[in-house]
N, C-alpha and C. Protein backbone atom coordinates (compact mmCIF):
# COMPACT_ATOMS: atom_id res chain seq x y z
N UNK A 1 -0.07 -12.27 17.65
CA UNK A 1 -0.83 -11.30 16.88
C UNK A 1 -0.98 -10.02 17.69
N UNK A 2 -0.60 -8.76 17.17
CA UNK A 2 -0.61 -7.47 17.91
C UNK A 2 -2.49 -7.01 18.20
N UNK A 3 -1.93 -6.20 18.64
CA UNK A 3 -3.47 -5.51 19.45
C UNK A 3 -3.67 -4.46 17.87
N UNK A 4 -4.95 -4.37 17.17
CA UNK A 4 -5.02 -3.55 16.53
C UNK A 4 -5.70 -2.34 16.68
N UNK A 5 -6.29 -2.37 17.83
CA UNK A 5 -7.24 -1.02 18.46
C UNK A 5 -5.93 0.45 18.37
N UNK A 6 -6.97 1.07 17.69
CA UNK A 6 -6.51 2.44 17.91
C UNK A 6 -4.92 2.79 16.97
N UNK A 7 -4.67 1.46 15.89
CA UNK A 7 -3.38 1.61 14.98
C UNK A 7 -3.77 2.46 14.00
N UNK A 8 -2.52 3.07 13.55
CA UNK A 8 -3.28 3.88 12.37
C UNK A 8 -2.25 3.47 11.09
N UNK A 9 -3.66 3.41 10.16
CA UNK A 9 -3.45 2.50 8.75
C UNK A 9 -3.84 3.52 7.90
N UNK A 10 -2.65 3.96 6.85
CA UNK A 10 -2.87 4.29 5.73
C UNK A 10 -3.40 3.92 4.50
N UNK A 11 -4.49 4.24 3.79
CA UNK A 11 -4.92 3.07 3.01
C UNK A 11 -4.86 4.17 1.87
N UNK A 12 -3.84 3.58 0.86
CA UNK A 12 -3.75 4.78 -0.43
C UNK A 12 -4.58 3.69 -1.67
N UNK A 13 -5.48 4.51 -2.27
CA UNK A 13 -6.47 3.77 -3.47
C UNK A 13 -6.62 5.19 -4.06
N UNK A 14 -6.82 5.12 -5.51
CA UNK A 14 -7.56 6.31 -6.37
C UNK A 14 -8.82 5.94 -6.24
N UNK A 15 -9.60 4.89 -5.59
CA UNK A 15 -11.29 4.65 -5.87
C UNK A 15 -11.59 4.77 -4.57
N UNK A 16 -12.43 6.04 -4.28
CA UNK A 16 -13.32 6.47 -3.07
C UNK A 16 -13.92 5.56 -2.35
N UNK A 17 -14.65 4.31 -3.43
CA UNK A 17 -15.22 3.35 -2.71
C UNK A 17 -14.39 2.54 -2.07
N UNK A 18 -13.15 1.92 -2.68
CA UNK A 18 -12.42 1.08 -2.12
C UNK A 18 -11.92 1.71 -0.88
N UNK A 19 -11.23 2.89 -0.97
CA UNK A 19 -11.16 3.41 0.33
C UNK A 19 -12.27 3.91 1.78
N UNK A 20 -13.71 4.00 1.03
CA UNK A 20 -14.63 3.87 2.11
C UNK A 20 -14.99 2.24 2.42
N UNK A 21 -14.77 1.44 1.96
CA UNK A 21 -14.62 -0.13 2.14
C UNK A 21 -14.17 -0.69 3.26
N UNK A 22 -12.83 -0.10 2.57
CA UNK A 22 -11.59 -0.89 3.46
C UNK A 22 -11.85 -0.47 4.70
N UNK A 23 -11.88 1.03 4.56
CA UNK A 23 -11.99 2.14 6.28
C UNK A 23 -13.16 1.34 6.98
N UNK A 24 -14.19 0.84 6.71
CA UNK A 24 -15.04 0.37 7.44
C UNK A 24 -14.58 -1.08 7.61
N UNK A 25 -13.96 -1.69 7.18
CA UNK A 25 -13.64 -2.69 7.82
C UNK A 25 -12.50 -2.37 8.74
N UNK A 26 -11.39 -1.95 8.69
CA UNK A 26 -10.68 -0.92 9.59
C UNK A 26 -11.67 -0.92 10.70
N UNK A 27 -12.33 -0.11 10.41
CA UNK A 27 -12.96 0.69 12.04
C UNK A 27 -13.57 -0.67 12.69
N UNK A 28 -14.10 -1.38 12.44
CA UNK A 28 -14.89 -2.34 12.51
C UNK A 28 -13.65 -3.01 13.67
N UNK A 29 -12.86 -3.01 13.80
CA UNK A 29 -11.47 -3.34 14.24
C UNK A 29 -10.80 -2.38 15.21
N UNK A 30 -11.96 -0.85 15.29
CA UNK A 30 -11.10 0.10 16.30
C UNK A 30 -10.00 0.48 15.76
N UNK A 31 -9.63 0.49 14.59
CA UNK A 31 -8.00 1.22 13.64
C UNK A 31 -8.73 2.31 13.28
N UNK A 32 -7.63 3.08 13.23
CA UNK A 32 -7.61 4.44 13.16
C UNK A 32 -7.50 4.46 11.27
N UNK A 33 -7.99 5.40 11.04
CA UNK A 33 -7.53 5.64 9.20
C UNK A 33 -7.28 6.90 8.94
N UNK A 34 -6.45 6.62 7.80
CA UNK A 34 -6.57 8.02 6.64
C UNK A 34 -6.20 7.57 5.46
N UNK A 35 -6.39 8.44 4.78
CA UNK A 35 -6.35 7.84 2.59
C UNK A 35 -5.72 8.63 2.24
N UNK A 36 -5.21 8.36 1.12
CA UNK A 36 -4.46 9.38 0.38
C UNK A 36 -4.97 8.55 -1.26
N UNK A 37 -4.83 9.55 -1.98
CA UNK A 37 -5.85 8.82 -3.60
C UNK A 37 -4.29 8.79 -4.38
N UNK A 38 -3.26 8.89 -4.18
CA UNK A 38 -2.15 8.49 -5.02
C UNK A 38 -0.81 8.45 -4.36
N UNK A 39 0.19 7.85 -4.89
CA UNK A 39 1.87 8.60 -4.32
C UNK A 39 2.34 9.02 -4.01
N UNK A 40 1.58 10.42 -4.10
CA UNK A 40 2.72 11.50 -4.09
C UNK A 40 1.80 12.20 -2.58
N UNK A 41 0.43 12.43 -2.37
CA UNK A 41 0.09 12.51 -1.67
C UNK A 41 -0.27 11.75 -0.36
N UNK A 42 0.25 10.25 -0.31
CA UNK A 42 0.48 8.96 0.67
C UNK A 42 1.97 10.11 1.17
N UNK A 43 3.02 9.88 0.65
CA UNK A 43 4.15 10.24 1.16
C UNK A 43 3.86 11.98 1.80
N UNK A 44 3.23 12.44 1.63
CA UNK A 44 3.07 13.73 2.27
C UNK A 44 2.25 13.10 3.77
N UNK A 45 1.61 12.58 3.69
CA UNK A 45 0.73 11.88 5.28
C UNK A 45 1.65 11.01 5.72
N UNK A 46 2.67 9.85 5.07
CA UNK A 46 3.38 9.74 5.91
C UNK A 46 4.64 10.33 6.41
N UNK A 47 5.23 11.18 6.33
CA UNK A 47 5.81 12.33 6.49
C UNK A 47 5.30 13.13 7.79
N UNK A 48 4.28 13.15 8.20
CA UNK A 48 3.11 13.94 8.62
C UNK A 48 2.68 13.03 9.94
N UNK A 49 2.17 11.72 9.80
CA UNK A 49 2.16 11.30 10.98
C UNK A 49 2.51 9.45 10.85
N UNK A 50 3.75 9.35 10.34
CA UNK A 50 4.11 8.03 10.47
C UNK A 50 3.07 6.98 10.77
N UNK A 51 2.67 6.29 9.82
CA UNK A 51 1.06 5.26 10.20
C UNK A 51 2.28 3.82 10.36
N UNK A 52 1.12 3.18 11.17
CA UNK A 52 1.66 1.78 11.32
C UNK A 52 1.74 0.64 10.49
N UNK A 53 0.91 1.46 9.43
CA UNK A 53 1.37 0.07 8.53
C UNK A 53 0.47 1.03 7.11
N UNK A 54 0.39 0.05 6.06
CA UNK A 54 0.39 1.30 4.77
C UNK A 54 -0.52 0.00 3.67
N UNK A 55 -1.72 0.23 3.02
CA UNK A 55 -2.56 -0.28 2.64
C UNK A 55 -2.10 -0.10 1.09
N UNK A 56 -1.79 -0.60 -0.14
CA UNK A 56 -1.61 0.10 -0.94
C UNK A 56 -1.70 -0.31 -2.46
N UNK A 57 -2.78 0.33 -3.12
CA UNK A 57 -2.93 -0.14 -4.61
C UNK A 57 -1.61 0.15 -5.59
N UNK A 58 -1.56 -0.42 -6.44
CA UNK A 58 -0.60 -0.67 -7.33
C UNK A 58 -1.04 0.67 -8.66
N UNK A 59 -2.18 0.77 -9.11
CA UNK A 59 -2.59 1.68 -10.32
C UNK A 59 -3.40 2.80 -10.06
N UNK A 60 -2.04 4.00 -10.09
CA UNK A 60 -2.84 5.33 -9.54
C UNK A 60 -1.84 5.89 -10.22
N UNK A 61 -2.85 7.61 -10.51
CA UNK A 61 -2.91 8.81 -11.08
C UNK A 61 -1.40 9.15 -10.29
N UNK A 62 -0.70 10.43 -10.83
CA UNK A 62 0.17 11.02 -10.03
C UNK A 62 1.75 10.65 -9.83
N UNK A 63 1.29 9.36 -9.21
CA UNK A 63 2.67 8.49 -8.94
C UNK A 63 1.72 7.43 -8.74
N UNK A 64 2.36 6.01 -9.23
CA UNK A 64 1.89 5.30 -8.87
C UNK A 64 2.68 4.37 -7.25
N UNK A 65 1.50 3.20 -7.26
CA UNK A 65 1.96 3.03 -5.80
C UNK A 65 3.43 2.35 -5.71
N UNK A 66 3.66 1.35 -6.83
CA UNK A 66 5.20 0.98 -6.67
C UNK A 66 6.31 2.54 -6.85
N UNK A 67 5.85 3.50 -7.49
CA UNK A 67 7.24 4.47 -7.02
C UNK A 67 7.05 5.40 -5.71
N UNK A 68 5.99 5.25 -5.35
CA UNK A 68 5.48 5.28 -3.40
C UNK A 68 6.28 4.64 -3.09
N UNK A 69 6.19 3.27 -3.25
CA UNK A 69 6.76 2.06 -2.56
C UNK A 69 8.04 1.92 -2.65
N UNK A 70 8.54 2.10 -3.84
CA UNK A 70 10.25 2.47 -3.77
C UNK A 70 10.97 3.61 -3.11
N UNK A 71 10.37 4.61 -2.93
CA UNK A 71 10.38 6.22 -2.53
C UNK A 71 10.35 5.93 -1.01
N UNK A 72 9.64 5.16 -0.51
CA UNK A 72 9.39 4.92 0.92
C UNK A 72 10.45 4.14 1.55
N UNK A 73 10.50 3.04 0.81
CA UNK A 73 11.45 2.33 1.34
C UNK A 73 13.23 2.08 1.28
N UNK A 74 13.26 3.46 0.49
CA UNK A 74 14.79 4.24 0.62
C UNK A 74 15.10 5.40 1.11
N UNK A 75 13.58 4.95 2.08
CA UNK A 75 14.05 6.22 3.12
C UNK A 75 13.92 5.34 4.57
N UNK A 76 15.11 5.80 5.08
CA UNK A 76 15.42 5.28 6.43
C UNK A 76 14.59 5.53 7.45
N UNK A 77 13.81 6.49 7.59
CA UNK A 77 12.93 6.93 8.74
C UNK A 77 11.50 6.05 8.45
N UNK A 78 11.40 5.97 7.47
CA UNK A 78 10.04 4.92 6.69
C UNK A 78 9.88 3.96 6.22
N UNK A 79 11.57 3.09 6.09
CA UNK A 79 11.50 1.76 5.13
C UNK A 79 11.09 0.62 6.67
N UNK A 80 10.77 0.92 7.64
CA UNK A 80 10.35 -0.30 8.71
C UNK A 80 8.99 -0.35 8.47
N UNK A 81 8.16 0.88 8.22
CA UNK A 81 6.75 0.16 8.06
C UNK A 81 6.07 -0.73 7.18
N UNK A 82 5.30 -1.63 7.55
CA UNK A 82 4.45 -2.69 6.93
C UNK A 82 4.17 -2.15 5.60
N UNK A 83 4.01 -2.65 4.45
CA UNK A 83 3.06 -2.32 3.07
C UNK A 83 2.10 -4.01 2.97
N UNK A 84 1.01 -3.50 3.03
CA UNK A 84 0.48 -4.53 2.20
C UNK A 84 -0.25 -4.15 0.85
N UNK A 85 -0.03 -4.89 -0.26
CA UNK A 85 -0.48 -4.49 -1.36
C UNK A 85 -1.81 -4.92 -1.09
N UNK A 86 -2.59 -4.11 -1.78
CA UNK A 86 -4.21 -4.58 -2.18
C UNK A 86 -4.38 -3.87 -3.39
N UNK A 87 -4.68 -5.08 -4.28
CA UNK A 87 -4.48 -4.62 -5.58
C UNK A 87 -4.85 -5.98 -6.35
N UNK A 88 -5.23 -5.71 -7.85
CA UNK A 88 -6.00 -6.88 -8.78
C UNK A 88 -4.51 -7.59 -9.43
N UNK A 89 -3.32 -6.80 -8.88
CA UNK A 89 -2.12 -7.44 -9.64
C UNK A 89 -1.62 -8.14 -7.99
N UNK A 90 -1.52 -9.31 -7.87
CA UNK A 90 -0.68 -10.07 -6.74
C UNK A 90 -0.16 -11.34 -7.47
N UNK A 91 0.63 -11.75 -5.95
CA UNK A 91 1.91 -13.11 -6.16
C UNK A 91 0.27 -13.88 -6.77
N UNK A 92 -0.70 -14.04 -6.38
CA UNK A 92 -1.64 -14.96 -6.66
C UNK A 92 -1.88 -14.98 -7.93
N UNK A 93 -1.92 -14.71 -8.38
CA UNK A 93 -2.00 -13.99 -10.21
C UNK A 93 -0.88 -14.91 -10.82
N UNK A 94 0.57 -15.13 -10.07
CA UNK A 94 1.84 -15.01 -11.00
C UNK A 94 2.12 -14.04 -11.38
N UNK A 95 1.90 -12.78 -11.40
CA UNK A 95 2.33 -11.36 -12.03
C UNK A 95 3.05 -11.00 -11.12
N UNK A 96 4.69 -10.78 -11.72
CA UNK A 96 5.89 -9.82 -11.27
C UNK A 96 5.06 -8.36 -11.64
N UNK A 97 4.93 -7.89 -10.23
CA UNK A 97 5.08 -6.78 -9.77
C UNK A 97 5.29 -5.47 -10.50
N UNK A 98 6.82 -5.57 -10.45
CA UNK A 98 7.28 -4.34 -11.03
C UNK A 98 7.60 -4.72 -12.94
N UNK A 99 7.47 -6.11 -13.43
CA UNK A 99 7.05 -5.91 -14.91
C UNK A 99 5.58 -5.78 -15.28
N UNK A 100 4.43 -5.65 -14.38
CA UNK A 100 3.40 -5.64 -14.41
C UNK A 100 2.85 -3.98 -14.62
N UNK A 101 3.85 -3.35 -13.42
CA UNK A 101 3.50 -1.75 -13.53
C UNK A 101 4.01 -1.33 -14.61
N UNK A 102 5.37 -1.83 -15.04
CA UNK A 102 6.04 -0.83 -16.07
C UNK A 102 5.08 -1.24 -17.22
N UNK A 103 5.09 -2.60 -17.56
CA UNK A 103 4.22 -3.07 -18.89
C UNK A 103 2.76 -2.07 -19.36
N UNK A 104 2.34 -1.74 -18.14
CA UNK A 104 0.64 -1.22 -18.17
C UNK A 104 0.63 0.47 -18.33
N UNK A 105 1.79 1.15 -17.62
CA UNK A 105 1.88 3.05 -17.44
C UNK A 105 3.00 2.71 -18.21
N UNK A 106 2.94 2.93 -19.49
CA UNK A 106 4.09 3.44 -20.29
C UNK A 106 4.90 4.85 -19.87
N UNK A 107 3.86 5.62 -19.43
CA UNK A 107 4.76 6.97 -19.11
C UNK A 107 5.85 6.86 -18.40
N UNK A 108 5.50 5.84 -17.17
CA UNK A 108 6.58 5.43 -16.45
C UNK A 108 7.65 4.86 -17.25
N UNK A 109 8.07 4.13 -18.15
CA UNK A 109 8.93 3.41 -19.29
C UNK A 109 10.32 4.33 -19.07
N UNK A 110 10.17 5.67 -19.09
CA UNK A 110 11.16 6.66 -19.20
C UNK A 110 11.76 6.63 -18.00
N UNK A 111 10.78 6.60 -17.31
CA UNK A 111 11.53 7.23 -15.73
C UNK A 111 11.89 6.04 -15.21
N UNK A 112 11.50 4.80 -15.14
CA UNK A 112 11.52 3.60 -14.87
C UNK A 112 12.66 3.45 -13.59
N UNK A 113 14.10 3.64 -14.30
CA UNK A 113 15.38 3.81 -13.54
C UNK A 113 15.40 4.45 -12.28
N UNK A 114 14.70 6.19 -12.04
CA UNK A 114 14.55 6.33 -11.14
C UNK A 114 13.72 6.04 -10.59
N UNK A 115 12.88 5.05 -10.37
CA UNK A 115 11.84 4.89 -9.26
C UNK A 115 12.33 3.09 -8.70
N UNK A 116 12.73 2.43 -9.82
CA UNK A 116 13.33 1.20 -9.50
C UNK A 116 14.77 1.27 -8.89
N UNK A 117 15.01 0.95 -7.41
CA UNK A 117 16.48 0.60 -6.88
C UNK A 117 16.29 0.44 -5.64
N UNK A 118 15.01 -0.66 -5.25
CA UNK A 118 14.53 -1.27 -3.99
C UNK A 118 14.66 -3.01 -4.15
N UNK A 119 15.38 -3.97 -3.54
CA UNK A 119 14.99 -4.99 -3.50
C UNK A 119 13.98 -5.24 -2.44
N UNK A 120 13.71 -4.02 -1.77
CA UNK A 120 12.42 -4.51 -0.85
C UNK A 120 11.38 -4.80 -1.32
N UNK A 121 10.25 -6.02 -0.67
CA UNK A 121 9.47 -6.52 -1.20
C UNK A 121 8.30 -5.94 -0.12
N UNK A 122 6.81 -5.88 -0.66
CA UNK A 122 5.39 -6.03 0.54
C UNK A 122 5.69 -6.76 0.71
N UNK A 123 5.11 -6.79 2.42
CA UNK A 123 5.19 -7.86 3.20
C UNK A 123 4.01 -8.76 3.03
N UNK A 124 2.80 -8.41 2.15
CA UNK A 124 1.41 -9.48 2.25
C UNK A 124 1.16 -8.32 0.49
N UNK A 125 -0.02 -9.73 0.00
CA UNK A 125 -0.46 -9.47 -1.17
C UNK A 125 -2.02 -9.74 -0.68
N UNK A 126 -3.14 -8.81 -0.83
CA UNK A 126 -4.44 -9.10 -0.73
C UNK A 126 -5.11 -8.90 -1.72
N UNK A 127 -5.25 -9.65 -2.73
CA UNK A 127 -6.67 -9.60 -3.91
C UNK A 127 -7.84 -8.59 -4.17
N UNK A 128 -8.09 -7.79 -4.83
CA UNK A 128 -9.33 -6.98 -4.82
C UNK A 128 -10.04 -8.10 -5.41
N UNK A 129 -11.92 -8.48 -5.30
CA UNK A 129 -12.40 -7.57 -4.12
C UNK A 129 -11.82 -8.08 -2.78
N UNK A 130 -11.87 -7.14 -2.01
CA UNK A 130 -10.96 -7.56 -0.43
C UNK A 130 -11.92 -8.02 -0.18
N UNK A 131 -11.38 -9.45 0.91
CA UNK A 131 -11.87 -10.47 1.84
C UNK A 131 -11.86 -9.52 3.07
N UNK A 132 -12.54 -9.05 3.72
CA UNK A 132 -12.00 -8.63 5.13
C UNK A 132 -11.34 -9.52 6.48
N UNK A 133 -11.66 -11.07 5.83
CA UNK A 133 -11.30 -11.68 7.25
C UNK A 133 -9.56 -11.90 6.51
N UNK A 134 -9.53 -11.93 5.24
CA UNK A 134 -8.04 -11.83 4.84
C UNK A 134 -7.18 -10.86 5.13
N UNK A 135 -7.95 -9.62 4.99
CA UNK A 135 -7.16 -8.06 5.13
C UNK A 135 -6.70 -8.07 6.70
N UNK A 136 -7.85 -8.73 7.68
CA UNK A 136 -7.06 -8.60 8.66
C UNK A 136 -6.14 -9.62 9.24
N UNK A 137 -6.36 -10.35 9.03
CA UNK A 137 -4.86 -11.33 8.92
C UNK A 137 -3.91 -10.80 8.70
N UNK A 138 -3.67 -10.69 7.59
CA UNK A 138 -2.54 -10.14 7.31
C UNK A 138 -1.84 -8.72 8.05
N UNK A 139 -3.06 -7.92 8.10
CA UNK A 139 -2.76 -6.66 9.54
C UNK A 139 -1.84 -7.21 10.33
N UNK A 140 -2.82 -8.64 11.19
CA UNK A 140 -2.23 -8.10 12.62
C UNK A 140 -1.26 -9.41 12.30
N UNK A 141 -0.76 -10.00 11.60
CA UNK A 141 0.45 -10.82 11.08
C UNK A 141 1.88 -9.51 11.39
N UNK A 142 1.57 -8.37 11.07
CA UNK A 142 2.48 -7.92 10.25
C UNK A 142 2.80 -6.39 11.85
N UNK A 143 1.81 -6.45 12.29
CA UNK A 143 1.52 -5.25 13.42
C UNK A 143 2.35 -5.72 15.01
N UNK A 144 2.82 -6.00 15.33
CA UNK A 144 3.65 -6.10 16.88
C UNK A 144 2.75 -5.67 18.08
């Protein structure tokens, strides 16, 4: 299990609270944070200062987090970092993923094609409401 003092974790959510949540359990741990409230603005911070691993809801404004998540991980400078989903859609559920997003944001329906052409998968699925002794498991599972 890696050292998590002083890592820095991106935690992208559209809900302020969830992201003041999580960050305190974060700190609680000595990790470093920053948020981003959608897609399009996650990929501008990581761009900006490469985080060690990437926190990330599934249903957001803008872009949502699976075309983050596809966007990220067909890019070569960014497809090594960690994603863990945290989100009310996980493997725990039985809900596929990416028929889960398209089914729910119709807008996406159109564009669908371009945002889908990743067989990469998250590496961990965490349940809202977050467990914190789960969230960090899975961290430092995933952290070197």
């Amino acid at each position: 299990m890696g050292d998590l003092k002083d890592r820095l974790v991106l935690v992208v959510d559209d809900d302020p609270d969830v992201i003041e949540y999580v960050s305190a359990i974060l700190d609680d741990h000595q990790m470093k944070t920053m948020s981003a409230s959608n897609g399009k603005e996650a990929m501008k911070k990581v761009r900006e200062t490469k985080p060690d691993i990437i926190l990330l809801d599934l249903m957001m404004p803008k872009q949502s987090g699976l075309g983050f998540f596809n966007e990220l991980k067909k890019n070569e400078k960014y497809k090594a970092i960690p994603v863990i989903v945290v989100s009310g859609a996980s493997k725990m559920t039985g809900v596929d993923v990416k028929s889960y997003i398209y089914d729910k944001e119709k807008e996406l329906s159109e564009r669908k094609q371009k945002v889908v052409g990743t067989d990469a998968k998250p590496e961990a699925y965490v349940e809202k409401p977050v467990d914190p002794e789960k969230l960090i498991a899975a961290i430092q599972k995933f952290l070197p």
